[in-house]
Protein backbone atom coordinates (compact mmCIF):
# COMPACT_ATOMS: atom_id res chain seq x y z
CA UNK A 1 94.26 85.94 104.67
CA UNK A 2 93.04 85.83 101.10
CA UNK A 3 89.39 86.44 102.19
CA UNK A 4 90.18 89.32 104.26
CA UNK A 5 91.08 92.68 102.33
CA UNK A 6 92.32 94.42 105.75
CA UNK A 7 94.64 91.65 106.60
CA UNK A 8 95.77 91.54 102.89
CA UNK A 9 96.49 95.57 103.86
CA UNK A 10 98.17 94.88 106.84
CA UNK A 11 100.65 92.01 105.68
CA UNK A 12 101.58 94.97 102.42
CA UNK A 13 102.22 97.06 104.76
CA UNK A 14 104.70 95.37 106.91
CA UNK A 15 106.43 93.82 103.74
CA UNK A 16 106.96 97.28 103.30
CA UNK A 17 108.52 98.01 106.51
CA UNK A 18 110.82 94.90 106.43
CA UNK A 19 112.17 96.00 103.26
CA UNK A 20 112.70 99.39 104.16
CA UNK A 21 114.73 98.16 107.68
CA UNK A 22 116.56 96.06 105.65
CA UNK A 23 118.37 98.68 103.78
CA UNK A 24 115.99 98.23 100.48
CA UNK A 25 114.40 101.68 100.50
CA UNK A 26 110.96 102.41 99.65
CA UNK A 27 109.30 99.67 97.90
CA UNK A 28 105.56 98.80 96.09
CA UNK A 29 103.75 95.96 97.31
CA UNK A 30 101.18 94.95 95.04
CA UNK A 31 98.47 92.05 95.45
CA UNK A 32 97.15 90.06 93.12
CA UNK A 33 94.01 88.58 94.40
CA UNK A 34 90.42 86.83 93.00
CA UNK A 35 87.87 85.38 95.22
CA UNK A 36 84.79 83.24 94.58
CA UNK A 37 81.22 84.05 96.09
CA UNK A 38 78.79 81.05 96.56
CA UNK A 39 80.01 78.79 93.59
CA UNK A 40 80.12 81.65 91.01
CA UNK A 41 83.50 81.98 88.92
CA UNK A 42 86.37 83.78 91.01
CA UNK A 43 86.40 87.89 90.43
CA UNK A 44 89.30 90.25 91.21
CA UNK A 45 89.06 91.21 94.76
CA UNK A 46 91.91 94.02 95.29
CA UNK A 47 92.49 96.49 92.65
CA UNK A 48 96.29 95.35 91.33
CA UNK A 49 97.14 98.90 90.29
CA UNK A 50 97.06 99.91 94.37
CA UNK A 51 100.34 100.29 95.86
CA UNK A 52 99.42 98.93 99.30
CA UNK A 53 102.42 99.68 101.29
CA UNK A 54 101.75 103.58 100.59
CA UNK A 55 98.06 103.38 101.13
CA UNK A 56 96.46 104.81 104.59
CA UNK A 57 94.44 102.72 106.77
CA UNK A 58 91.61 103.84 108.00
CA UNK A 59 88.12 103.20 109.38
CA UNK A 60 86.60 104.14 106.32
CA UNK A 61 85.82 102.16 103.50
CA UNK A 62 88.67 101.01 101.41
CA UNK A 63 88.90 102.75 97.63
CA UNK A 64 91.36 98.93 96.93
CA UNK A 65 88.75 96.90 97.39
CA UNK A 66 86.45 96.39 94.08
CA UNK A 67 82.88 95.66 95.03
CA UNK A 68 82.11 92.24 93.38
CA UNK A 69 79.70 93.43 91.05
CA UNK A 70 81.99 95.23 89.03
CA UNK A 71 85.10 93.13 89.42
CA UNK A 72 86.36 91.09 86.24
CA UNK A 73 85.64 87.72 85.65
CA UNK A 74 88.87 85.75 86.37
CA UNK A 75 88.83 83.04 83.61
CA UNK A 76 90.77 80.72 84.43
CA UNK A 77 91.39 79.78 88.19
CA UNK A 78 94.26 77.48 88.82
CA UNK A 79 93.87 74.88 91.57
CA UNK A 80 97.65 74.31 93.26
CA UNK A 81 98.95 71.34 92.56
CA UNK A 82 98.84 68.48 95.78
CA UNK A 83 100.23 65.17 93.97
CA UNK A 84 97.43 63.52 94.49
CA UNK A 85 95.33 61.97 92.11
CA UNK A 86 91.86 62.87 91.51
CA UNK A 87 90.60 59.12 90.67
């Protein structure tokens, strides 16, 4: 799902709807997400200021998405943590 922007939407959204079923009310559902093109150091993929559960899906582009040119350099990338040694 990381890799997909529309999926990333979709999964927001329903969040969203769980909460709201559940007796929470209306909610934000923000996404935090950085991707990596062809070996080049990971960028910012979805704007993190978007609430996502209140944005409208539609067949036009999406405004969340920043185009990778312009996205910020992520710095430092953390790789999760498997146990395993690397030697």
């Amino acid at each position: 799902m990381f890799n997909n922007p529309d999926l990333i939407l979709q999964y927001a959204q329903f969040v969203a709807r769980e909460a709201a079923a559940s007796g929470r009310g209306d909610i934000e559902v923000r996404a935090q997400v950085r991707c990596s093109l062809n070996f080049r150091r990971a960028r910012v993929l979805i704007d993190p200021e978007v609430n996502l559960a209140a944005y409208e899906r539609t067949i036009w582009p999406a405004s969340f998405i920043i185009p990778f040119d312009e996205a910020p350099v992520v710095e430092r990338v953390l790789k999760p943590k498997t146990g395993l040694s690397d030697e």
